[in-house]
N, C-alpha and C. Protein backbone atom coordinates (compact mmCIF):
# COMPACT_ATOMS: atom_id res chain seq x y z
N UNK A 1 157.99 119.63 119.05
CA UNK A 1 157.76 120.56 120.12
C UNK A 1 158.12 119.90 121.45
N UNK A 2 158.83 120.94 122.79
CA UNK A 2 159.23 120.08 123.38
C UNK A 2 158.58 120.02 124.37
N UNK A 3 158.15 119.49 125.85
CA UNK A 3 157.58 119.57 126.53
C UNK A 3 157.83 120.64 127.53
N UNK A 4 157.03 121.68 128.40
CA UNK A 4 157.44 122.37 129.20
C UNK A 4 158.41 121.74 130.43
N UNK A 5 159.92 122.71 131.08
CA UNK A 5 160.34 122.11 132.05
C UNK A 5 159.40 122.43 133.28
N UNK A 6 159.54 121.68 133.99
CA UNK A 6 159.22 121.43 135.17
C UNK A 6 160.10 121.50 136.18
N UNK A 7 160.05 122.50 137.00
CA UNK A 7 161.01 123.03 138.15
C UNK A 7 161.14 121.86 139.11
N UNK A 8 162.02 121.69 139.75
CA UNK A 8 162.75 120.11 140.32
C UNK A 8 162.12 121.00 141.88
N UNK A 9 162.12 120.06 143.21
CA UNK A 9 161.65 120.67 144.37
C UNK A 9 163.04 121.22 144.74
N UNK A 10 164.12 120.97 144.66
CA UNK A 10 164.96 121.37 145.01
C UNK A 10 164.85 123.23 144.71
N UNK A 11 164.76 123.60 142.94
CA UNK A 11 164.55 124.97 142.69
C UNK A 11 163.18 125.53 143.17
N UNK A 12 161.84 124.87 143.55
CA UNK A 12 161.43 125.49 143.86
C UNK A 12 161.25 125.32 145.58
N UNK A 13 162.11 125.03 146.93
CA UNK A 13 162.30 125.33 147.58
C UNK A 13 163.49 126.63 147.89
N UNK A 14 164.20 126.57 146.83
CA UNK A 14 165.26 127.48 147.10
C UNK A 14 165.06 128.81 146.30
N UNK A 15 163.92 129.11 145.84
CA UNK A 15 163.48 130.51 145.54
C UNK A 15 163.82 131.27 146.32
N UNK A 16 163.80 132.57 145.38
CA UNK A 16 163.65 133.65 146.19
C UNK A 16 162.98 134.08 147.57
N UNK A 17 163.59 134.08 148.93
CA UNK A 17 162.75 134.53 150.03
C UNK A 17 162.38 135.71 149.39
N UNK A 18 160.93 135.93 149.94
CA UNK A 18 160.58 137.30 149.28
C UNK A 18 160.48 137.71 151.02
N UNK A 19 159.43 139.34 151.13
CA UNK A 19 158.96 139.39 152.46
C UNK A 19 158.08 138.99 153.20
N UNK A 20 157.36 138.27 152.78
CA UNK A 20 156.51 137.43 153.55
C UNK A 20 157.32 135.91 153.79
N UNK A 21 158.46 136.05 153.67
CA UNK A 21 159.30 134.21 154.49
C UNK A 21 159.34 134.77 155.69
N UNK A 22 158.75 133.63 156.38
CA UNK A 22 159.08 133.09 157.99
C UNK A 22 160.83 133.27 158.05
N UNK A 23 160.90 133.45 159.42
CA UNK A 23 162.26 133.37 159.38
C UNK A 23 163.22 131.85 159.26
N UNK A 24 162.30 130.83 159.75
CA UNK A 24 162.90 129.82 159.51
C UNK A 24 163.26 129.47 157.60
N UNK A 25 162.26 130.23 157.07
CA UNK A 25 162.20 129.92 155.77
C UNK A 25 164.02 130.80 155.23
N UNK A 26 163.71 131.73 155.55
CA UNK A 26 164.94 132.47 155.30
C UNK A 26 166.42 131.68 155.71
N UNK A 27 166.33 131.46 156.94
CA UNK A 27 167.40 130.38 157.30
C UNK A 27 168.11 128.85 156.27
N UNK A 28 166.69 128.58 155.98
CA UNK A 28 166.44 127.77 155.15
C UNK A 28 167.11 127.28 153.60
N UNK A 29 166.66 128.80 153.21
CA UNK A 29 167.10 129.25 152.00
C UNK A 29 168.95 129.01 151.95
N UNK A 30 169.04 130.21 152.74
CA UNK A 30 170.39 130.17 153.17
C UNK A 30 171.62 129.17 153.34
N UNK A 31 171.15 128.43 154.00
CA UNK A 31 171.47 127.36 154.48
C UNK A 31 171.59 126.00 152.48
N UNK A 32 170.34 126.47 152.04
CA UNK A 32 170.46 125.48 150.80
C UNK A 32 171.20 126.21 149.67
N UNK A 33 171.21 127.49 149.79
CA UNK A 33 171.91 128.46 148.75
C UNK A 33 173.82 127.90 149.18
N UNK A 34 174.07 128.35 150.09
CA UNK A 34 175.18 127.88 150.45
C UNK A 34 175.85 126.23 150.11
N UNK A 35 175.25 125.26 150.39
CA UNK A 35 175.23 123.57 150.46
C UNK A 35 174.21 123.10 150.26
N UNK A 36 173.65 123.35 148.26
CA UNK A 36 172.61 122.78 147.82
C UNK A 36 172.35 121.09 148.49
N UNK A 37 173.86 120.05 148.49
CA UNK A 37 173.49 119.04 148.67
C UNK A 37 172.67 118.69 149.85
N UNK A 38 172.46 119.80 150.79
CA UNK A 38 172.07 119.50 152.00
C UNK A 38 170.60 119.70 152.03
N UNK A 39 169.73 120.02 150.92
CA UNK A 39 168.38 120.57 150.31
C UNK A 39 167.34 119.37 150.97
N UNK A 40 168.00 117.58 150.70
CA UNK A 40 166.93 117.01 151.36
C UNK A 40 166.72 116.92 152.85
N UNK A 41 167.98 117.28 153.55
CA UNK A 41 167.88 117.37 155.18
C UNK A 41 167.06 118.82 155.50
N UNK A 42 166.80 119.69 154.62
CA UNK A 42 166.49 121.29 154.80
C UNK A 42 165.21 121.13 154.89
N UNK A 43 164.76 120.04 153.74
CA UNK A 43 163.22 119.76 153.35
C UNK A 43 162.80 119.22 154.49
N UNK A 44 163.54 118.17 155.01
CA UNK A 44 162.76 117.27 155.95
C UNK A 44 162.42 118.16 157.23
N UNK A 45 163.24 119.22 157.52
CA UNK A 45 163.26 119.98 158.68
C UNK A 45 161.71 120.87 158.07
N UNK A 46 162.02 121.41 157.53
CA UNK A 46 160.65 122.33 156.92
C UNK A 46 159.18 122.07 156.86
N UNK A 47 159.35 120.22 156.24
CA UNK A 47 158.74 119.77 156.11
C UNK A 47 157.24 119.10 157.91
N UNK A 48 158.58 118.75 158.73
CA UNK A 48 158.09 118.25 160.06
C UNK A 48 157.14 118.88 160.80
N UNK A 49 156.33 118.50 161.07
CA UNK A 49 155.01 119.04 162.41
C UNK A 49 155.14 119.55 163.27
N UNK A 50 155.78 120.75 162.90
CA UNK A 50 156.22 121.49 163.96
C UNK A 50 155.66 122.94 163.85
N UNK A 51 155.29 123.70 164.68
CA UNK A 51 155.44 125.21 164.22
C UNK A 51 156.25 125.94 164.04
N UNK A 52 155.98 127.21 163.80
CA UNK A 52 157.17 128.10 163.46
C UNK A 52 158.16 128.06 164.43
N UNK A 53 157.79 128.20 165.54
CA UNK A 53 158.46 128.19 166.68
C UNK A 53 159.71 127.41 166.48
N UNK A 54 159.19 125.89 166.43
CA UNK A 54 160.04 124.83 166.42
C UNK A 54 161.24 124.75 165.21
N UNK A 55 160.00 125.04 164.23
CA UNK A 55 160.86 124.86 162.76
C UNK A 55 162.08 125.96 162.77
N UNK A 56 161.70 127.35 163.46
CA UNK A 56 163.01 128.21 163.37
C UNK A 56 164.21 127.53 164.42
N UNK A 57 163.86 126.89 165.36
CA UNK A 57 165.00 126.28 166.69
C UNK A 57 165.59 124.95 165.55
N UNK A 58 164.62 123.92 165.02
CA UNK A 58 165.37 122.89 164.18
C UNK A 58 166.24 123.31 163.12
N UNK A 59 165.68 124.22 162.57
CA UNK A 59 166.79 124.65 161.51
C UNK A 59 168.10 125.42 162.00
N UNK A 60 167.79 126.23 163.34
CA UNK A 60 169.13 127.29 163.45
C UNK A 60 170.47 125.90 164.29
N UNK A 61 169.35 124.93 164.86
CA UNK A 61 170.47 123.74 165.10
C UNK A 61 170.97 123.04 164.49
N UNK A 62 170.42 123.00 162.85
CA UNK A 62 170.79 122.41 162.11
C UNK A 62 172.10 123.07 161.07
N UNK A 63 171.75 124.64 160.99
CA UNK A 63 172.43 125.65 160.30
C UNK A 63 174.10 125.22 161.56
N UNK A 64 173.79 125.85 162.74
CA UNK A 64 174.79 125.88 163.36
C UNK A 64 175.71 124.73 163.51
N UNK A 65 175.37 123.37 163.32
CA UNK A 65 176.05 122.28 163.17
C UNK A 65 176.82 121.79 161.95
N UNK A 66 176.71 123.11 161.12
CA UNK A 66 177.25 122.53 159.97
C UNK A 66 179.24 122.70 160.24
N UNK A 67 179.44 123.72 160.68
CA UNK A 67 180.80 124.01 161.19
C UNK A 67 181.04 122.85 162.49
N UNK A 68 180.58 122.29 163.25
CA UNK A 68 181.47 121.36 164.44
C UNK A 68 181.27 119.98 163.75
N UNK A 69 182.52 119.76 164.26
CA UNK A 69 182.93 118.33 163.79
C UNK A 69 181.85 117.38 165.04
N UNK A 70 181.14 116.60 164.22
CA UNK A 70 180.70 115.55 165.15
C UNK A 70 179.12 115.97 165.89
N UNK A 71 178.97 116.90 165.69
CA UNK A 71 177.66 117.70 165.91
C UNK A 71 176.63 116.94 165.56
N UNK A 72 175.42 116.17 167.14
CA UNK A 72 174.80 115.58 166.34
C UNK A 72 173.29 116.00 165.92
N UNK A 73 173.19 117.52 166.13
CA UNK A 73 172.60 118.52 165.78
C UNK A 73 172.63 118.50 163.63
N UNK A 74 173.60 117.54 163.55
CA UNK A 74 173.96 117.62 161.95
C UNK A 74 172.51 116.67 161.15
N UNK A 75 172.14 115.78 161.95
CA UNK A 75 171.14 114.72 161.65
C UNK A 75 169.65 115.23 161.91
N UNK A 76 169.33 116.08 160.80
CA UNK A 76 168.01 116.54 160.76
C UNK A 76 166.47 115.75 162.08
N UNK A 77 166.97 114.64 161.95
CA UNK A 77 165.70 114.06 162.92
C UNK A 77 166.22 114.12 164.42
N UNK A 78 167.62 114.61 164.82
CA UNK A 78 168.01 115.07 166.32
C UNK A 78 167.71 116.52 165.80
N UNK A 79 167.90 117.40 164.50
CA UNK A 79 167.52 118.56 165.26
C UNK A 79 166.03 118.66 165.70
N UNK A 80 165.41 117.87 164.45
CA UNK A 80 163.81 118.07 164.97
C UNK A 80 163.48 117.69 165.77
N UNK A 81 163.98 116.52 166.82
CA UNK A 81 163.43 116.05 167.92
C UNK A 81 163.85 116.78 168.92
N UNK A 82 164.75 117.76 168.89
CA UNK A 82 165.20 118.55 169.94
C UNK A 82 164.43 119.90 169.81
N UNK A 83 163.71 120.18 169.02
CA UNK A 83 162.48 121.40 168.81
C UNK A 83 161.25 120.97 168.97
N UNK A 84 161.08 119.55 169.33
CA UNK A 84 159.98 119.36 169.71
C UNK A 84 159.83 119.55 171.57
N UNK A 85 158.22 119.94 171.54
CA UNK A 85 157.99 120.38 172.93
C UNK A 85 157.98 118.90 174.24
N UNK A 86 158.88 119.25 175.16
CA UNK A 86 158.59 118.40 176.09
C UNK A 86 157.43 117.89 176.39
N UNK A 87 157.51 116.56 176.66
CA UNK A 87 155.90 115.94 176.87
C UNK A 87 155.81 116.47 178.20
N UNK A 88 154.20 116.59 178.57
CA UNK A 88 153.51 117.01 179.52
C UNK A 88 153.73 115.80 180.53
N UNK A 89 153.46 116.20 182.15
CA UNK A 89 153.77 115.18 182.98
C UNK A 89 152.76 114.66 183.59
């Protein structure tokens, strides 16, 4: 008998958006449906301390950098640091 599979994080981040996904989640999806290999930079964005807010701005800079050459919007920890909120003065 064989053992049950066990879904890899990769398939179960890239499920089905249903209607309750955030929009960053949807982006998300998208973005990994298209260029699975790019699933651990998708995670790390998803993953980061950010709110929705942020997480939808890191990912759409991250989505949009995939087309320019040299974009350094391409490096998941510049998009997230660029969705994070300016420090207070």
């Amino acid at each position: 008998m064989s053992s049950p599979r066990r879904r890899s994080k990769t398939q179960e981040f890239t499920g089905v958006v249903g209607d309750d996904s955030t929009p960053s989640e949807v982006i998300a999806h998208e973005v990994v449906t298209r260029y699975n290999d790019l699933a651990p930079s998708v995670r790390r964005i998803m993953e980061a301390d950010l709110d929705e807010a942020g997480r939808l701005h890191a990912i759409s800079l991250f989505r949009d950098s995939l087309g320019a050459a040299n974009d350094p919007m391409r490096n998941p920890q510049n998009a997230i640091g660029a969705a994070r909120p300016a420090p207070a003065e």
